[in-house]
Protein backbone atom coordinates (compact mmCIF):
# COMPACT_ATOMS: atom_id res chain seq x y z
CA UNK A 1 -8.56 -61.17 -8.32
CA UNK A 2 -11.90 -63.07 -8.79
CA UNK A 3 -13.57 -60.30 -10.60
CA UNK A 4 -10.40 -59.66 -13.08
CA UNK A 5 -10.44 -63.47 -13.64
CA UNK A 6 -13.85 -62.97 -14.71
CA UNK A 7 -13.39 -59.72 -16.94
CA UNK A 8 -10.99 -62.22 -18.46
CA UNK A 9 -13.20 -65.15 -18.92
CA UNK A 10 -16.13 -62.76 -20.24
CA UNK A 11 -13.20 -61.16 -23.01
CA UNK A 12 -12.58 -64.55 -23.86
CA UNK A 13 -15.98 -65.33 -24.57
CA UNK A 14 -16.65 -61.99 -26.33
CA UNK A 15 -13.68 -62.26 -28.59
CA UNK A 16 -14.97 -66.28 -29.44
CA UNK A 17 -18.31 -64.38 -30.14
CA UNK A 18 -16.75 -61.68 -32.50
CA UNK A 19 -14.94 -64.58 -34.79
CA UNK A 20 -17.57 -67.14 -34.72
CA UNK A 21 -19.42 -64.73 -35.71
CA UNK A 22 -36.04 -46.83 -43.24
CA UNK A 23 -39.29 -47.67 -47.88
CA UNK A 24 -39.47 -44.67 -50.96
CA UNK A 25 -38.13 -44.81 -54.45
CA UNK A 26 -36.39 -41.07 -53.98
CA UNK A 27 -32.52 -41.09 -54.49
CA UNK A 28 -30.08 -39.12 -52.31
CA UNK A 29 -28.09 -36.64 -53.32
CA UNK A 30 -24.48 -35.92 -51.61
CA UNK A 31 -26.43 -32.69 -49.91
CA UNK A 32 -28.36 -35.36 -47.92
CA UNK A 33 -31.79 -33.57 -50.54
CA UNK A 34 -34.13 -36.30 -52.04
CA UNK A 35 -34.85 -36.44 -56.09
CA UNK A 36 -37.23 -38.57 -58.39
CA UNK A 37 -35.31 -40.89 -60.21
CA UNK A 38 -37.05 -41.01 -63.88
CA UNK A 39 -35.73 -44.40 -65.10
CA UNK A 40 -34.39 -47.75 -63.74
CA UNK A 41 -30.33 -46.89 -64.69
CA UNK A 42 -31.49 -43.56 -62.81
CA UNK A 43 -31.79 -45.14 -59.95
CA UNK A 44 -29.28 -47.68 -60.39
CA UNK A 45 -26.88 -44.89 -60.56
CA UNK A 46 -28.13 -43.62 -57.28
CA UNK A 47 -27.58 -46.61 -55.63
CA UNK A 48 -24.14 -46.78 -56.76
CA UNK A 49 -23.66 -43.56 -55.98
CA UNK A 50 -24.74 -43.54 -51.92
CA UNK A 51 -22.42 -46.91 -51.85
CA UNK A 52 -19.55 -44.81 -53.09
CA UNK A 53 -20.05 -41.89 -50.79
CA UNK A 54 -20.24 -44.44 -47.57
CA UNK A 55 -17.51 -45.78 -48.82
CA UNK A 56 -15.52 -42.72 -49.80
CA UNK A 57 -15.90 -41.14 -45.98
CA UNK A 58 -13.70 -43.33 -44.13
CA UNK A 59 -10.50 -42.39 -42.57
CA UNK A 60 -7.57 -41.84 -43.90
CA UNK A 61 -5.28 -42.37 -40.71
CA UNK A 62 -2.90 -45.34 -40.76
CA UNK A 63 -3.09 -45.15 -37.02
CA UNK A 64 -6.04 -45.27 -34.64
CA UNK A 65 -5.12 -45.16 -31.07
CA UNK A 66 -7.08 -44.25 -27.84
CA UNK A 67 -8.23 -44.23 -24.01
CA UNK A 68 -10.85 -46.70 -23.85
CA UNK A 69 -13.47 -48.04 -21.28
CA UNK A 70 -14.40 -51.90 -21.83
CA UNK A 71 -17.84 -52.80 -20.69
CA UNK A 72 -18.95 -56.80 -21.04
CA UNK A 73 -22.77 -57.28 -20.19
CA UNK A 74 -23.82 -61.28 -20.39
CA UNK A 75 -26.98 -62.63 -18.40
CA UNK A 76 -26.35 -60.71 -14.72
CA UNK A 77 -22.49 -60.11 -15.31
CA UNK A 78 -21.89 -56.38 -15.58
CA UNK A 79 -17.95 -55.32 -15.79
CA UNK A 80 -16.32 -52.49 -16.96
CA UNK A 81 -12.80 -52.15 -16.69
CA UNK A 82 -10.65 -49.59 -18.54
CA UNK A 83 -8.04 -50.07 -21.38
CA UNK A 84 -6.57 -48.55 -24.39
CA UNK A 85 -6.82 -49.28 -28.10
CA UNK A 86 -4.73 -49.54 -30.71
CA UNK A 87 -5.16 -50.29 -34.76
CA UNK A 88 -2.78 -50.01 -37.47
CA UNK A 89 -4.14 -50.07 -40.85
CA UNK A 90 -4.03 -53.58 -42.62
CA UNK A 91 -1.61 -54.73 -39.51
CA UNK A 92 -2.83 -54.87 -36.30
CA UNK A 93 -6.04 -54.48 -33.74
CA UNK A 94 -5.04 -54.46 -29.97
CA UNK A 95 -7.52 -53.78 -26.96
CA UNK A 96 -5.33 -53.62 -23.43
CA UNK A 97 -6.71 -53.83 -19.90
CA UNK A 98 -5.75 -52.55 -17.20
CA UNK A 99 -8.19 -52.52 -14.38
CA UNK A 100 -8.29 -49.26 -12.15
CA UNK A 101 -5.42 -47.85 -14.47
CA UNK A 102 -2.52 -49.38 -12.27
CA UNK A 103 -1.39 -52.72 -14.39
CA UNK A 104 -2.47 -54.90 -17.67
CA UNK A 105 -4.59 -57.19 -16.80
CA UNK A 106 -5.01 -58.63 -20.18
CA UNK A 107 -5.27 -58.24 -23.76
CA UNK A 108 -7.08 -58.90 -27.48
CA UNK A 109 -4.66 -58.94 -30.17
CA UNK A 110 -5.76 -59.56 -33.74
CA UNK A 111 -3.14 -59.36 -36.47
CA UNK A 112 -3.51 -60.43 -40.25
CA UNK A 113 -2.24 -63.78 -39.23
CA UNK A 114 -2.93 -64.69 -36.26
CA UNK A 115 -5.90 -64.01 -33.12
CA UNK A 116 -3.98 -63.66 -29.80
CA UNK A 117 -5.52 -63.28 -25.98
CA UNK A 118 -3.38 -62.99 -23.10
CA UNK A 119 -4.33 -63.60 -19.44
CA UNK A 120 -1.60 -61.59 -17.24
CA UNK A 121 -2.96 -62.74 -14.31
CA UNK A 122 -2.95 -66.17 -14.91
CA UNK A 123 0.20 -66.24 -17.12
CA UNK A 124 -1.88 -67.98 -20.14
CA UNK A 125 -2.43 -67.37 -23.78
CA UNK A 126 -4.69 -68.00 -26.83
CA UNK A 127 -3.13 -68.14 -30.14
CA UNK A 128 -5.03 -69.58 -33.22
CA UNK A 129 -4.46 -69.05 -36.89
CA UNK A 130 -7.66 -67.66 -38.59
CA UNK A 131 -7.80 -70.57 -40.57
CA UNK A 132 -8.08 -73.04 -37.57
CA UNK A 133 -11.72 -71.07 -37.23
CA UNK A 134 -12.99 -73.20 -39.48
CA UNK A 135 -16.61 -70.96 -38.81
CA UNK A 136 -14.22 -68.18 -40.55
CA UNK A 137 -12.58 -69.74 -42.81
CA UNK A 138 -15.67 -71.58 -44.67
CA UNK A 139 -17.31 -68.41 -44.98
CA UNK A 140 -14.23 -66.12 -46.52
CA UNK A 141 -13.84 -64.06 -42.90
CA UNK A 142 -10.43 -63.13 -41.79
CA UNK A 143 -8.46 -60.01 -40.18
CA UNK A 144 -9.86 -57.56 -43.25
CA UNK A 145 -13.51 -58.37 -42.03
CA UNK A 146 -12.77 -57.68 -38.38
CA UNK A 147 -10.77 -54.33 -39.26
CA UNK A 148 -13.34 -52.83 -41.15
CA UNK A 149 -15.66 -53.54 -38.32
CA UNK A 150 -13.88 -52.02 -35.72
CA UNK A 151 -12.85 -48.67 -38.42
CA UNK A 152 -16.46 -48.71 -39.16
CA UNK A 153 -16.08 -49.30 -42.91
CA UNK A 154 -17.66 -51.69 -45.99
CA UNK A 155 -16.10 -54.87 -46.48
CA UNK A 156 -16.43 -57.95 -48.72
CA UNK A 157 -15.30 -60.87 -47.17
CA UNK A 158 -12.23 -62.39 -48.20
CA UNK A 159 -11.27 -59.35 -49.60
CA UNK A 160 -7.81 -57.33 -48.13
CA UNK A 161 -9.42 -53.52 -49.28
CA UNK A 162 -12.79 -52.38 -51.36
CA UNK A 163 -12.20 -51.65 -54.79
CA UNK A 164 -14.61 -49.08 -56.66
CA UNK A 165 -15.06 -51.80 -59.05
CA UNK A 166 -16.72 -53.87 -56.33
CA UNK A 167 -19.11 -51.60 -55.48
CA UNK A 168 -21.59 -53.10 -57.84
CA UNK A 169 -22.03 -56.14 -55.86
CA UNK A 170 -23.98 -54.39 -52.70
CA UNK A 171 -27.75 -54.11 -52.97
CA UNK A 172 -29.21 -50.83 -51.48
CA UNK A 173 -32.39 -49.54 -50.42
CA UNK A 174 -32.30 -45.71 -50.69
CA UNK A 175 -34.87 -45.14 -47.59
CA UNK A 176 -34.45 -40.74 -48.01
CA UNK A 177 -37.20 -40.09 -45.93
CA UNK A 178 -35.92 -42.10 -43.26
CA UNK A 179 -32.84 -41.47 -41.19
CA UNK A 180 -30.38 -43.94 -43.09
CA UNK A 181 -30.78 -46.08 -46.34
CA UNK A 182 -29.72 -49.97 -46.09
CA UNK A 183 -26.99 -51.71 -47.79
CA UNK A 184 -26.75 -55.37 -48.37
CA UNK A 185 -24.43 -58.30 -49.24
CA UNK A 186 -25.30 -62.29 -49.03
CA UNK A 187 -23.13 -64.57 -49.68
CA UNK A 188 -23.73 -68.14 -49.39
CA UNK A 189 -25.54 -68.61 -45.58
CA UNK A 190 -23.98 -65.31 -44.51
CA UNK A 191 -26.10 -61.88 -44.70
CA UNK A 192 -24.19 -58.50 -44.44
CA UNK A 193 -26.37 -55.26 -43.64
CA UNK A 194 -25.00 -51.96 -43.25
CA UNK A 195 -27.53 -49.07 -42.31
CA UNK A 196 -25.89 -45.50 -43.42
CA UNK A 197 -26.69 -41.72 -42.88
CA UNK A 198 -28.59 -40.44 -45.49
CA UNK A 199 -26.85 -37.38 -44.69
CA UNK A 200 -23.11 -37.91 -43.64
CA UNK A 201 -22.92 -41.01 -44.96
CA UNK A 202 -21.73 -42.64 -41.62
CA UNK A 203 -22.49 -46.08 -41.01
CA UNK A 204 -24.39 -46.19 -37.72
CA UNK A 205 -25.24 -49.88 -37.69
CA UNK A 206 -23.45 -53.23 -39.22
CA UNK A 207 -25.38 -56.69 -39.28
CA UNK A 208 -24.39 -59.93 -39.80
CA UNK A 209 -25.63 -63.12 -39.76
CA UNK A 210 -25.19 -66.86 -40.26
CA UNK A 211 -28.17 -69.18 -40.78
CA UNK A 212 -27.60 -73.12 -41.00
CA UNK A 213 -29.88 -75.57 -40.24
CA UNK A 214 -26.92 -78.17 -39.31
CA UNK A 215 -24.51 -75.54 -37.22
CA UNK A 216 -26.89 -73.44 -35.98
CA UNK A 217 -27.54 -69.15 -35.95
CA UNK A 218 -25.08 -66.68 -35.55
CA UNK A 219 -26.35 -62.94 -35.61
CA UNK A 220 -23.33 -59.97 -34.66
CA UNK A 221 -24.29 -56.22 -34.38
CA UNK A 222 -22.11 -53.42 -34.50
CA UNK A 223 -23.72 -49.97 -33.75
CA UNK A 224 -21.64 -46.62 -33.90
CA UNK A 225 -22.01 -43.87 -32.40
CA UNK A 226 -20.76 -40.34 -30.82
CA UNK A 227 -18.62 -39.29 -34.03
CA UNK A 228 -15.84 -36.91 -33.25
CA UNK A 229 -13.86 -34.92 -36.12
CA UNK A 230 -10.75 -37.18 -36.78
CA UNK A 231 -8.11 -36.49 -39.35
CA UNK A 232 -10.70 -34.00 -41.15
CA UNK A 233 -13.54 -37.24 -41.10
CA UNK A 234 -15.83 -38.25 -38.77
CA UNK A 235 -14.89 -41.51 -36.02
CA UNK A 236 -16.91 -43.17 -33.53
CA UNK A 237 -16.45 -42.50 -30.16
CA UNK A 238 -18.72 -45.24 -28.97
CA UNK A 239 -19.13 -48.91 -30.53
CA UNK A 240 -21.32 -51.40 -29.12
CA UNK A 241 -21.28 -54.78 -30.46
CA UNK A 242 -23.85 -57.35 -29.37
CA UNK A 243 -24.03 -61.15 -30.77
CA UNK A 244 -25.28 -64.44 -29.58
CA UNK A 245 -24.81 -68.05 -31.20
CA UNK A 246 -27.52 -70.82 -30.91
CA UNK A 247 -24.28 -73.26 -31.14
CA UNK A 248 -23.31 -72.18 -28.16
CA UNK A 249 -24.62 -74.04 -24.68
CA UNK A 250 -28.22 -71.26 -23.90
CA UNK A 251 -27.26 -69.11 -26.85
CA UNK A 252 -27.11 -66.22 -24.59
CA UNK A 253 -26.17 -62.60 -25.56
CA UNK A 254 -22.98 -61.48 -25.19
CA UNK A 255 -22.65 -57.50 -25.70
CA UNK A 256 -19.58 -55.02 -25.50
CA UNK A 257 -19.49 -51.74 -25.20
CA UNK A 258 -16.65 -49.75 -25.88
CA UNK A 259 -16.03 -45.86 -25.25
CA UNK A 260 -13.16 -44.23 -26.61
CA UNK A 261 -11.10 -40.71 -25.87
CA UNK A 262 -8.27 -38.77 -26.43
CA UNK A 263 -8.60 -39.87 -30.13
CA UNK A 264 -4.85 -39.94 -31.78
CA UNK A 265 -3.03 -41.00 -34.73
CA UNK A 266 -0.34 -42.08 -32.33
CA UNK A 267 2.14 -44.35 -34.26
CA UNK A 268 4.96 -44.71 -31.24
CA UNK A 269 3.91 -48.16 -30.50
CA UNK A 270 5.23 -51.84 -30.90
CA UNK A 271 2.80 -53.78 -33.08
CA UNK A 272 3.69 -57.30 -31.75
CA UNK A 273 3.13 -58.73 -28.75
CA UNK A 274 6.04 -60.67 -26.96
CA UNK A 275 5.30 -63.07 -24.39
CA UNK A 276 8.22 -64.72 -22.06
CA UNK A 277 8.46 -68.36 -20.96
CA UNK A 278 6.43 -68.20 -18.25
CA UNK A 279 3.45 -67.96 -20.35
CA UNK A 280 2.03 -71.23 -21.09
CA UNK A 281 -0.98 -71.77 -23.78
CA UNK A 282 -4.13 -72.45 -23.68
CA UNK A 283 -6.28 -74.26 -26.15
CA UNK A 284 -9.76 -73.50 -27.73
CA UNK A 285 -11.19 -75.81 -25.50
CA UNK A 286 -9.97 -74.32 -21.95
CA UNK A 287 -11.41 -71.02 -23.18
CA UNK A 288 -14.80 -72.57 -23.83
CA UNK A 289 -14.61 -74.24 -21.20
CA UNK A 290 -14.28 -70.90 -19.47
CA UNK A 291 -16.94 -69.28 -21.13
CA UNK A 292 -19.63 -71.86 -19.65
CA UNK A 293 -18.61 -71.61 -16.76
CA UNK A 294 -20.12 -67.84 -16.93
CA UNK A 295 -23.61 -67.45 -15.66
């Protein structure tokens, strides 16, 4: 029981981490073959061109479910438990655990509305409207942000879906001689930076970061990898995300490493989570309580 009190802590503290949180001038051409641009709007159609294409290559499913092994790695902590996954397209992301394969220990729901954790164990619950995060909220975040994330897609923030007309506002460095160019986004203190496949077009890397003198650093990574065919596109099988935050106590790394199977467009599956009485809640400040209490 101690160690699945601890895989719960260190969720806690990852999920707290996820909200609060290669040089030519040769184009690429959809064959993955480099050309000499011969003017400036040459090249500016280039650009827009690779942004389309990475975003173009997402897929189409409404419905991403799958087997999944959870792995949390901060400072000597080293758990892996496994789970399942679930997404449904501008609904619902939900990450179960069930340690050993024989009951739920807990679980990581995010909806468009709301952020939910549930301890089983311990018959508690987190529940906070994104705009209580007031981290999120200031900077235009919410469940759209997180989705794309996890579906391994471009976002702009505060945005519910990309719009071709939108495209215009990334900056890119076509890199064609390197394995992926680099698209860019800053808004305000936040930085956005997506590396793509000069090739495929996958995005096999997503930064982001928050600078601020008064509230500190925030830096998240997502890196994708092990694409399997998926609903005639390409998905990754395995998504690590590492972060830290200087705001919180030794700004230590937290990093998660997910592995999915059995890849399915499953839809047979309730999309809200329904907790009885005997659930009592939790607030912000037990959880971060919890997560310094982690060594």
């Amino acid at each position: 029981m101690k160690v699945i009190r601890l895989t719960i802590n260190v969720i806690a503290a990852a999920t707290v981490m996820m909200l609060a949180a290669c040089g030519t001038t040769k184009t690429v051409t959809e064959t993955g073959k480099t050309t000499l641009p011969t003017a400036v709007t040459d090249v500016e159609a280039a650009k827009l061109k690779f942004v389309r294409n990475v975003s173009d290559r997402s897929v189409a499913q409404e419905n991403i479910t799958a087997k999944l092994k959870f792995r949390v790695k901060k400072g000597s902590k080293d758990i892996s438990v496994n789970g399942s996954l679930q997404m449904r397209r501008d609904d619902v992301i939900r990450i179960q655990l069930t340690p050993m394969g024989l009951f739920e220990a807990g679980r990581i729901e995010l909806t468009k509305d709301y952020v939910l954790i549930v301890d089983r164990i311990n018959k508690q619950y987190l529940k906070a409207d994104y705009n209580e995060v007031e981290f999120l909220k200031r900077n235009g975040l919410n469940f759209y942000s997180l989705q794309a994330l996890f579906w391994n897609q471009l976002f702009i923030p505060g945005t519910d879906r990309m719009r071709d007309s939108e495209l215009k506002n990334f900056d890119v460095s076509l890199l064609p001689q390197a394995l992926c160019s680099v698209i860019e986004l800053n808004r305000d203190k936040m930085n956005y930076k997506w590396q793509a496949d000069n090739r495929s077009f996958e995005i096999r890397q997503t930064d982001v970061t928050y600078a601020d003198a008064r509230h500190g650093n925030t830096a998240l990574e997502w890196k994708y990898d092990a694409f399997q065919n998926f609903g005639g596109r390409k998905f990754p099988s395995q998504i690590t995300i590492s972060g830290y935050s200087s705001a919180v106590k030794g700004g230590q790394r937290i990093t998660i490493e997910l592995t999915l199977d059995k890849l399915s467009n499953n839809s047979n599956w309730e999309t809200r989570t329904q907790l009885s009485s005997k659930y009592s809640a939790v607030t912000a400040e037990e959880v971060l309580n919890k997560i310094m209490s982690i060594k």
